[in-house]
N, C-alpha and C. Protein backbone atom coordinates (compact mmCIF):
# COMPACT_ATOMS: atom_id res chain seq x y z
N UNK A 1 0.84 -1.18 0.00
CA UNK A 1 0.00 0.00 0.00
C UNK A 1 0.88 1.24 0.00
N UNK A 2 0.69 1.88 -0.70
CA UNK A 2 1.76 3.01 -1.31
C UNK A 2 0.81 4.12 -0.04
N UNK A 3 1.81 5.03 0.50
CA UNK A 3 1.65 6.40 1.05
C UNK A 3 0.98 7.83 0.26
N UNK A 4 0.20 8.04 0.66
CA UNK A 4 -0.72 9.20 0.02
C UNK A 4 0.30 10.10 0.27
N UNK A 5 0.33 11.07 -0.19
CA UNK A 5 1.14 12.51 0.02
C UNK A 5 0.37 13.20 1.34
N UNK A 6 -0.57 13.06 2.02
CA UNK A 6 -1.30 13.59 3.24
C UNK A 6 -0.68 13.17 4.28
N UNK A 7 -0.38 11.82 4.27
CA UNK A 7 0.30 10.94 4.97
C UNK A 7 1.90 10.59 5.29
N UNK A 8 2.17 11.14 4.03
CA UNK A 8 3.86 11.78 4.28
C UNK A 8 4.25 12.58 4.94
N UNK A 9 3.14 14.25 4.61
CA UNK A 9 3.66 14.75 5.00
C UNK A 9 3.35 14.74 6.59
N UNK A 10 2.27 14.24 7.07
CA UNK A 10 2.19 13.90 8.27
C UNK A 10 3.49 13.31 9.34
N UNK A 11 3.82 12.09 8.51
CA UNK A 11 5.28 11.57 9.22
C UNK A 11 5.88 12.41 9.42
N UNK A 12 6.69 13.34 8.17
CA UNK A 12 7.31 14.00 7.94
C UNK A 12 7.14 15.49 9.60
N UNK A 13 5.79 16.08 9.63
CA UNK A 13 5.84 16.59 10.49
C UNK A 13 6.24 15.71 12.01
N UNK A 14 5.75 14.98 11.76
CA UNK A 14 6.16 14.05 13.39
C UNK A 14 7.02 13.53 13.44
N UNK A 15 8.17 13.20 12.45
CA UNK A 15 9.08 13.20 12.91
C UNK A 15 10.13 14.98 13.30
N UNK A 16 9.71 15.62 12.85
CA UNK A 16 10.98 17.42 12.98
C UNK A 16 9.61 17.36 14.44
N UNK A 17 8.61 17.05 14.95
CA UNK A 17 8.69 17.52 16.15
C UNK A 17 9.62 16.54 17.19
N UNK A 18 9.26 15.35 16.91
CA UNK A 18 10.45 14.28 17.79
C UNK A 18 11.75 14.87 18.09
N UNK A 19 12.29 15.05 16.66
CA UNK A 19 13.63 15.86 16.55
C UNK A 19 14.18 17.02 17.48
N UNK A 20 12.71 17.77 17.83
CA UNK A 20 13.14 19.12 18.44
C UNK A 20 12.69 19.32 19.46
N UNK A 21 11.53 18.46 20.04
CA UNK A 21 11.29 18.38 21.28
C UNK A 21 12.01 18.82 22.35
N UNK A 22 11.98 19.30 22.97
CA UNK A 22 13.06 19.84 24.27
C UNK A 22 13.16 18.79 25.43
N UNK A 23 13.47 17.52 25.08
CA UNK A 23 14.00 16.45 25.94
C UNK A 23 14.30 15.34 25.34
N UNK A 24 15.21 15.26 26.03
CA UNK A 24 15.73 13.49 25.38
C UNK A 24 14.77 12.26 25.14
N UNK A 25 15.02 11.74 23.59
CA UNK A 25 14.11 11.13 23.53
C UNK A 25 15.24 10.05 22.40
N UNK A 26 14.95 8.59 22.97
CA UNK A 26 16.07 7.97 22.43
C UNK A 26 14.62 6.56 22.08
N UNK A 27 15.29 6.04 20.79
CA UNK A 27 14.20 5.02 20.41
C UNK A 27 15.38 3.67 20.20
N UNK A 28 14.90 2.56 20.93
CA UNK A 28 15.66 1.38 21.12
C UNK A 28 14.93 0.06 20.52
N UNK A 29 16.03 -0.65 20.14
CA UNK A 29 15.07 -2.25 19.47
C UNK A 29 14.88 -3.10 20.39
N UNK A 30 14.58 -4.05 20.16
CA UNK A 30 14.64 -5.46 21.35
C UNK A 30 16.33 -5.61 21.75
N UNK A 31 17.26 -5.26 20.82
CA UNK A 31 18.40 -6.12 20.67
C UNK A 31 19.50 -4.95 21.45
N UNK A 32 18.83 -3.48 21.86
CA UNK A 32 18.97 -2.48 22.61
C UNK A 32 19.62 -1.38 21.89
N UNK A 33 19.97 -2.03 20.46
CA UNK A 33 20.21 -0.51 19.61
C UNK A 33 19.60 0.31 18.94
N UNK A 34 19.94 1.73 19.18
CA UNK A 34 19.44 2.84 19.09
C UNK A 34 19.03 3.15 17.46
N UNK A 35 17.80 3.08 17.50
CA UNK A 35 16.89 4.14 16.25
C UNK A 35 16.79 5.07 16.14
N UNK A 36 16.52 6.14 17.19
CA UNK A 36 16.27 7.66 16.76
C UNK A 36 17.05 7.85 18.17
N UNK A 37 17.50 9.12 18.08
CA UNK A 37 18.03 9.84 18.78
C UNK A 37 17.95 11.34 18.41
N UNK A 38 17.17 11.86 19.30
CA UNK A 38 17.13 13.10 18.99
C UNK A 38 17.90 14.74 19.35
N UNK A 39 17.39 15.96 18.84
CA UNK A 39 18.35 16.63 18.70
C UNK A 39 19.00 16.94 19.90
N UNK A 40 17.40 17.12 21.34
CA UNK A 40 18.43 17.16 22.63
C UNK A 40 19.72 16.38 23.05
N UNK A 41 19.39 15.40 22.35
CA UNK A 41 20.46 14.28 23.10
C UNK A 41 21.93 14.68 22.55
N UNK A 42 21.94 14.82 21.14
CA UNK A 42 22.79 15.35 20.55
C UNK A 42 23.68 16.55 20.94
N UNK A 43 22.73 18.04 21.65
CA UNK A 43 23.42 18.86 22.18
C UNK A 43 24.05 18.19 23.64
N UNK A 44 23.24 17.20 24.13
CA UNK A 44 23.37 16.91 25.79
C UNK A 44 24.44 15.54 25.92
N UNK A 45 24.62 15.47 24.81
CA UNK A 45 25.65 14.05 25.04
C UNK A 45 26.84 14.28 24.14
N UNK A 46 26.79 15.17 23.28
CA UNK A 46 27.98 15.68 22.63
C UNK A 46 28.00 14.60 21.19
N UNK A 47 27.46 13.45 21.13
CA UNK A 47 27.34 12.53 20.46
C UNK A 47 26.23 12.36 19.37
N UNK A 48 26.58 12.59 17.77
CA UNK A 48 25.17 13.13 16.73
C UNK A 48 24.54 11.44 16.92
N UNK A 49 23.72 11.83 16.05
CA UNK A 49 22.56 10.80 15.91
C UNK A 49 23.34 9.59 15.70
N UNK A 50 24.01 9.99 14.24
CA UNK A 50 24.58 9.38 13.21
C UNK A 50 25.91 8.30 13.64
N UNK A 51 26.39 9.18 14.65
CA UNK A 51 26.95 8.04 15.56
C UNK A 51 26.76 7.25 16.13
N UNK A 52 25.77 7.31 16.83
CA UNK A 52 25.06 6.42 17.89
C UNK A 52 24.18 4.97 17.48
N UNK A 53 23.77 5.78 16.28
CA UNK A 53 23.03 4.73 15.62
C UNK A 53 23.21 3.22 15.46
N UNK A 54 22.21 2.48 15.52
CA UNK A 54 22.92 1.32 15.22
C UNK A 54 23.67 0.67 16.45
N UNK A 55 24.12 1.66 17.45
CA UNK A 55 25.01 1.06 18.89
C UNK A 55 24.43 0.53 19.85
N UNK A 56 24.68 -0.44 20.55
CA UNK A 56 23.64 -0.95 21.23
C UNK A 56 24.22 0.27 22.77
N UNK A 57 22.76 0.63 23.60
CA UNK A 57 22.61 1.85 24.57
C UNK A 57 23.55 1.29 25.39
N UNK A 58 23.28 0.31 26.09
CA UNK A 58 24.11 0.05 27.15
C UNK A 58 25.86 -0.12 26.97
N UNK A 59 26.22 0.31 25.70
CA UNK A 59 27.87 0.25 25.20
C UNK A 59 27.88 1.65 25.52
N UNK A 60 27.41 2.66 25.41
CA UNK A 60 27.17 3.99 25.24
C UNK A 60 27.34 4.85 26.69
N UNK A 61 25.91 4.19 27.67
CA UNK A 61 25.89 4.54 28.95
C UNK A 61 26.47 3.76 30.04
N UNK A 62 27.58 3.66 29.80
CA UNK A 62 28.19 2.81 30.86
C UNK A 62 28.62 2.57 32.32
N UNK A 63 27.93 3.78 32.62
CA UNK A 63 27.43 4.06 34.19
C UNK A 63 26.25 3.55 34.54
N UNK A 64 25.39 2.97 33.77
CA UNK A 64 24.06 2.65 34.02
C UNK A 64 24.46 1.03 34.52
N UNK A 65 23.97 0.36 35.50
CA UNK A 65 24.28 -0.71 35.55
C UNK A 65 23.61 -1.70 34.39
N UNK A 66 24.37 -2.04 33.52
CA UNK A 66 24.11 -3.11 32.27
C UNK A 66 22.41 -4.84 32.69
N UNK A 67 22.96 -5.21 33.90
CA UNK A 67 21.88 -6.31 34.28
C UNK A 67 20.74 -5.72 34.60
N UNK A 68 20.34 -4.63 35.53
CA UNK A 68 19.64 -3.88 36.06
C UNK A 68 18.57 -3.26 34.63
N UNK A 69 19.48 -2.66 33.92
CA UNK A 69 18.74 -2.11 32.69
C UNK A 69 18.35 -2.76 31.79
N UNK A 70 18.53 -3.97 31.71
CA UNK A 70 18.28 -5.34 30.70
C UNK A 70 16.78 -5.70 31.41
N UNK A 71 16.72 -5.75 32.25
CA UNK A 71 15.98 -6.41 33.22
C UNK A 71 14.47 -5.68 33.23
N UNK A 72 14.63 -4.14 33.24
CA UNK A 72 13.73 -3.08 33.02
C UNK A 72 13.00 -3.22 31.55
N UNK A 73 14.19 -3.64 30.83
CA UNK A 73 13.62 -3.30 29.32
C UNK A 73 13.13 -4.97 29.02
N UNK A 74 13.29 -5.88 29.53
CA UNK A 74 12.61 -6.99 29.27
C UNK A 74 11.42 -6.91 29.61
N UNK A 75 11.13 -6.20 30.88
CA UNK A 75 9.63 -6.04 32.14
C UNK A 75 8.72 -5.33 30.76
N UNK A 76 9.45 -4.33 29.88
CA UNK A 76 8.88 -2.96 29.30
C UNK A 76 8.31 -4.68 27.61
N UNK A 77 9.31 -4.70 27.21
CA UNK A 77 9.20 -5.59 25.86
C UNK A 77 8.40 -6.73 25.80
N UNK A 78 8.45 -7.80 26.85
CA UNK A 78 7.73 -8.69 27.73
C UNK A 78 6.49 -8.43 28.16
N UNK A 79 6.46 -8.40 29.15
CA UNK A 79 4.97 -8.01 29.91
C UNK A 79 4.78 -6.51 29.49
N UNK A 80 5.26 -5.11 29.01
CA UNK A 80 4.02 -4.22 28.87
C UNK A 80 3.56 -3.82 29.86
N UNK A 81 4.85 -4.04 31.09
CA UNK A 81 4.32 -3.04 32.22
C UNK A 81 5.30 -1.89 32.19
N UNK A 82 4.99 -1.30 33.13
CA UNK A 82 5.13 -0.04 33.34
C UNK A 82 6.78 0.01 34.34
N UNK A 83 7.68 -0.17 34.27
CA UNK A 83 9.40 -0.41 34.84
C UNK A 83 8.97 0.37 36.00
N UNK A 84 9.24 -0.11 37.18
CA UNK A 84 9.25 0.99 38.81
C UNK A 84 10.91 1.67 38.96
């Protein structure tokens, strides 16, 4: 099913607000590497998109304890609850 032009440009707007949002907003796979990364993160981590991409998060944030954060994002991918 091919994209209407209404519908492009729709994405198109939702993604430049993602982009510019005024907070970090980082999009992750099952496998924990990073899809979008947006522009805050970019000014706030010194690190562009384009780098990051593709990296799995927990290589990245390495102050975060690695088991702990696996564990959260299984609770989140898995069950669809809500991480405490």
């Amino acid at each position: 099913m091919a994209l209407e032009q209404h519908q492009i440009d729709k994405l198109y707007s939702l993604m430049e607000i993602l982009r510019n949002i005024d907070v970090g907003l980082v999009v992750i796979d099952k496998e924990l590497k990073i899809q979008f990364w947006n522009d805050f993160m970019e000014n706030h981590s010194g690190s562009a998109s384009a780098e990051v991409k593709h990296q799995v998060i927990t290589d990245l944030f390495t102050d975060v304890p690695n088991d702990w954060f696996r564990k959260k994002l299984i609770q989140f991918f898995c069950y669809r609850i809500k991480p405490s």
